[in-house]
Protein backbone atom coordinates (compact mmCIF):
# COMPACT_ATOMS: atom_id res chain seq x y z
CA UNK A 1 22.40 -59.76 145.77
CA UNK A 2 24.86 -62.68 145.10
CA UNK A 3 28.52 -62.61 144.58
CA UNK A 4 29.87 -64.69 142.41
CA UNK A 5 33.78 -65.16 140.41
CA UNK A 6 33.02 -65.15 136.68
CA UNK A 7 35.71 -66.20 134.22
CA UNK A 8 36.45 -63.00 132.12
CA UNK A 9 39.18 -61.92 130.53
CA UNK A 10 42.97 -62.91 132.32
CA UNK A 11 42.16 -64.60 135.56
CA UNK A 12 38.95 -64.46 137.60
CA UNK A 13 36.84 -61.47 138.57
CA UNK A 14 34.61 -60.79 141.11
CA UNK A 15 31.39 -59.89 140.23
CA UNK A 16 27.95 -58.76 142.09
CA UNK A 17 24.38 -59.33 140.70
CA UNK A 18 21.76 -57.62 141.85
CA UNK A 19 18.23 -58.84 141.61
CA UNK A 20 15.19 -56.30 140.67
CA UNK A 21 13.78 -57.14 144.07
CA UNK A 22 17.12 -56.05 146.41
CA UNK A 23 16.81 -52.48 144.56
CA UNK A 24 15.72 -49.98 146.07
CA UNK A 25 13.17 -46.97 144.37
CA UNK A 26 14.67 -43.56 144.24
CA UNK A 27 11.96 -42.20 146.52
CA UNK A 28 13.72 -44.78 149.10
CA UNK A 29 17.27 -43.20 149.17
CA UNK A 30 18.83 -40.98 151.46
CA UNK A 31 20.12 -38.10 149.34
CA UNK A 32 23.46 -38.50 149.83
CA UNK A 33 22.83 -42.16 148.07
CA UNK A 34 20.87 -39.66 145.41
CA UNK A 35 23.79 -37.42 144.98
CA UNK A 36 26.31 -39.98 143.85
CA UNK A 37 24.36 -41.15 141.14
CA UNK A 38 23.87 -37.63 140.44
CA UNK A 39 27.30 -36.69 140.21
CA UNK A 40 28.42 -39.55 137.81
CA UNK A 41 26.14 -39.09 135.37
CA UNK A 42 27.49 -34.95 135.10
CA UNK A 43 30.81 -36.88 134.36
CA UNK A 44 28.97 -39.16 131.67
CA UNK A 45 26.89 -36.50 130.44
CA UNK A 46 30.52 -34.86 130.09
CA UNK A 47 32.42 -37.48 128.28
CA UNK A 48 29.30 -37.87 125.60
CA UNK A 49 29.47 -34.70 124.81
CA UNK A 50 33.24 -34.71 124.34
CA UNK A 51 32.99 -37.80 122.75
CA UNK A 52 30.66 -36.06 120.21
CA UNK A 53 33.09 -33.21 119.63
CA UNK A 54 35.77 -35.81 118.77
CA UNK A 55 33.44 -37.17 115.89
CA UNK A 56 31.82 -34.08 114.58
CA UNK A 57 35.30 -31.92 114.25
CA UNK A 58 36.39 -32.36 110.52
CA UNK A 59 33.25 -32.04 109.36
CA UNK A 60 31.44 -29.34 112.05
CA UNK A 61 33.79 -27.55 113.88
CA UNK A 62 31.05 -25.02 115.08
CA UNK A 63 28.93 -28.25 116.10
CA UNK A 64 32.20 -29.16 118.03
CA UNK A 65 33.40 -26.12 119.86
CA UNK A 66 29.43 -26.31 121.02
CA UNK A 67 29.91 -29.48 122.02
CA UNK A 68 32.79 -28.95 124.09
CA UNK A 69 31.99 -26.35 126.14
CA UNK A 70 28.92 -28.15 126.59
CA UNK A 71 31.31 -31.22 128.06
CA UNK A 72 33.26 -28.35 130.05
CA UNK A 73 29.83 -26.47 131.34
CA UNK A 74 29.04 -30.34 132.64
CA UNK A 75 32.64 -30.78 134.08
CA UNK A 76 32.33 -27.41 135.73
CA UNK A 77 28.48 -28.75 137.51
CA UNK A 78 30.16 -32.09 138.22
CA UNK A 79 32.48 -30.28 139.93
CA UNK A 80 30.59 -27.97 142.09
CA UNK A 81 28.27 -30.55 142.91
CA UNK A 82 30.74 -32.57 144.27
CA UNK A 83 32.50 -29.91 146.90
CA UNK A 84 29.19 -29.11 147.97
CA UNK A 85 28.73 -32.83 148.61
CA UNK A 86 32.05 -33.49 150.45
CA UNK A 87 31.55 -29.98 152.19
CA UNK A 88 28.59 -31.98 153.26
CA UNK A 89 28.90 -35.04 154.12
CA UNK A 90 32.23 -35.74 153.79
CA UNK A 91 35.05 -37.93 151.33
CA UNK A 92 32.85 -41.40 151.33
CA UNK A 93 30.23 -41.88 149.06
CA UNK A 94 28.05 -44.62 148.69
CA UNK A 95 28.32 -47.34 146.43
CA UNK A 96 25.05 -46.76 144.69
CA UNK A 97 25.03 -46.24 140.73
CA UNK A 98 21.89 -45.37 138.83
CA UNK A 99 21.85 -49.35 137.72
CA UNK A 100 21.33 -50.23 141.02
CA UNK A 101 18.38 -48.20 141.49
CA UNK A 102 14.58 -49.08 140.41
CA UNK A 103 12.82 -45.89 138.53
CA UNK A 104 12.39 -43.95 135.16
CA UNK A 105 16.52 -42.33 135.48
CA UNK A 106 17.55 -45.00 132.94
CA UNK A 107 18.71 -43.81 129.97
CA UNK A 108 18.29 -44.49 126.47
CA UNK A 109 21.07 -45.62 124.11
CA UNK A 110 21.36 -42.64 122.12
CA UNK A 111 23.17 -43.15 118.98
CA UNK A 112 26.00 -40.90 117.78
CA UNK A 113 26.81 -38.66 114.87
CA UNK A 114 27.01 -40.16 111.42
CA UNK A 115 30.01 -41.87 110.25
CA UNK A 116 32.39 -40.14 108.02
């Protein structure tokens, strides 16, 4: 991994790279560095789906009520998940995001409803 200060935007920013060869495979985490992965993608999985709703209203509105209490349903997991986890193991989490990780959890850009 190498830290490094990167000209973007206003001022300087810190940034971290990780190499392919400092991540770890998924079968090499503790589960609590599973979990927190796990937990933000409910809240991604969440804001898609909302996201969604937003786009399809006007011209679905049945699609859209679907869609969010879909992005509710996945608030409501991300939510459980995460007392369980602090129930647990506690309030710190580890840094770990599913970027960071080696393994088939990437996802796949997927593309979004047709514009109006």
């Amino acid at each position: 991994m190498i830290a490094a200060l990167s000209p973007r935007g206003p001022g300087l920013r810190f940034e971290l790279f990780q190499f392919e060869s400092d991540m770890k495979a998924w079968s090499d985490l503790t589960e609590r560095e599973v979990l927190a992965p796990a937990i933000a993608r409910k809240a991604e999985d969440s804001r898609i789906s909302r996201s969604f709703a937003e786009q399809t209203r006007a011209a679905f509105p049945a699609s859209a009520a679907l869609l969010d209490d879909m992005a509710q349903e996945e608030r409501r997991h991300r939510d459980d998940l995460n007392a369980a986890c602090r129930g647990r193991f506690g309030e710190h989490w580890p840094p770990v995001r599913r970027e960071d990780v080696k393994g088939p959890s990437r996802r796949r850009r997927v593309a979004g409803p047709p514009s109006a």
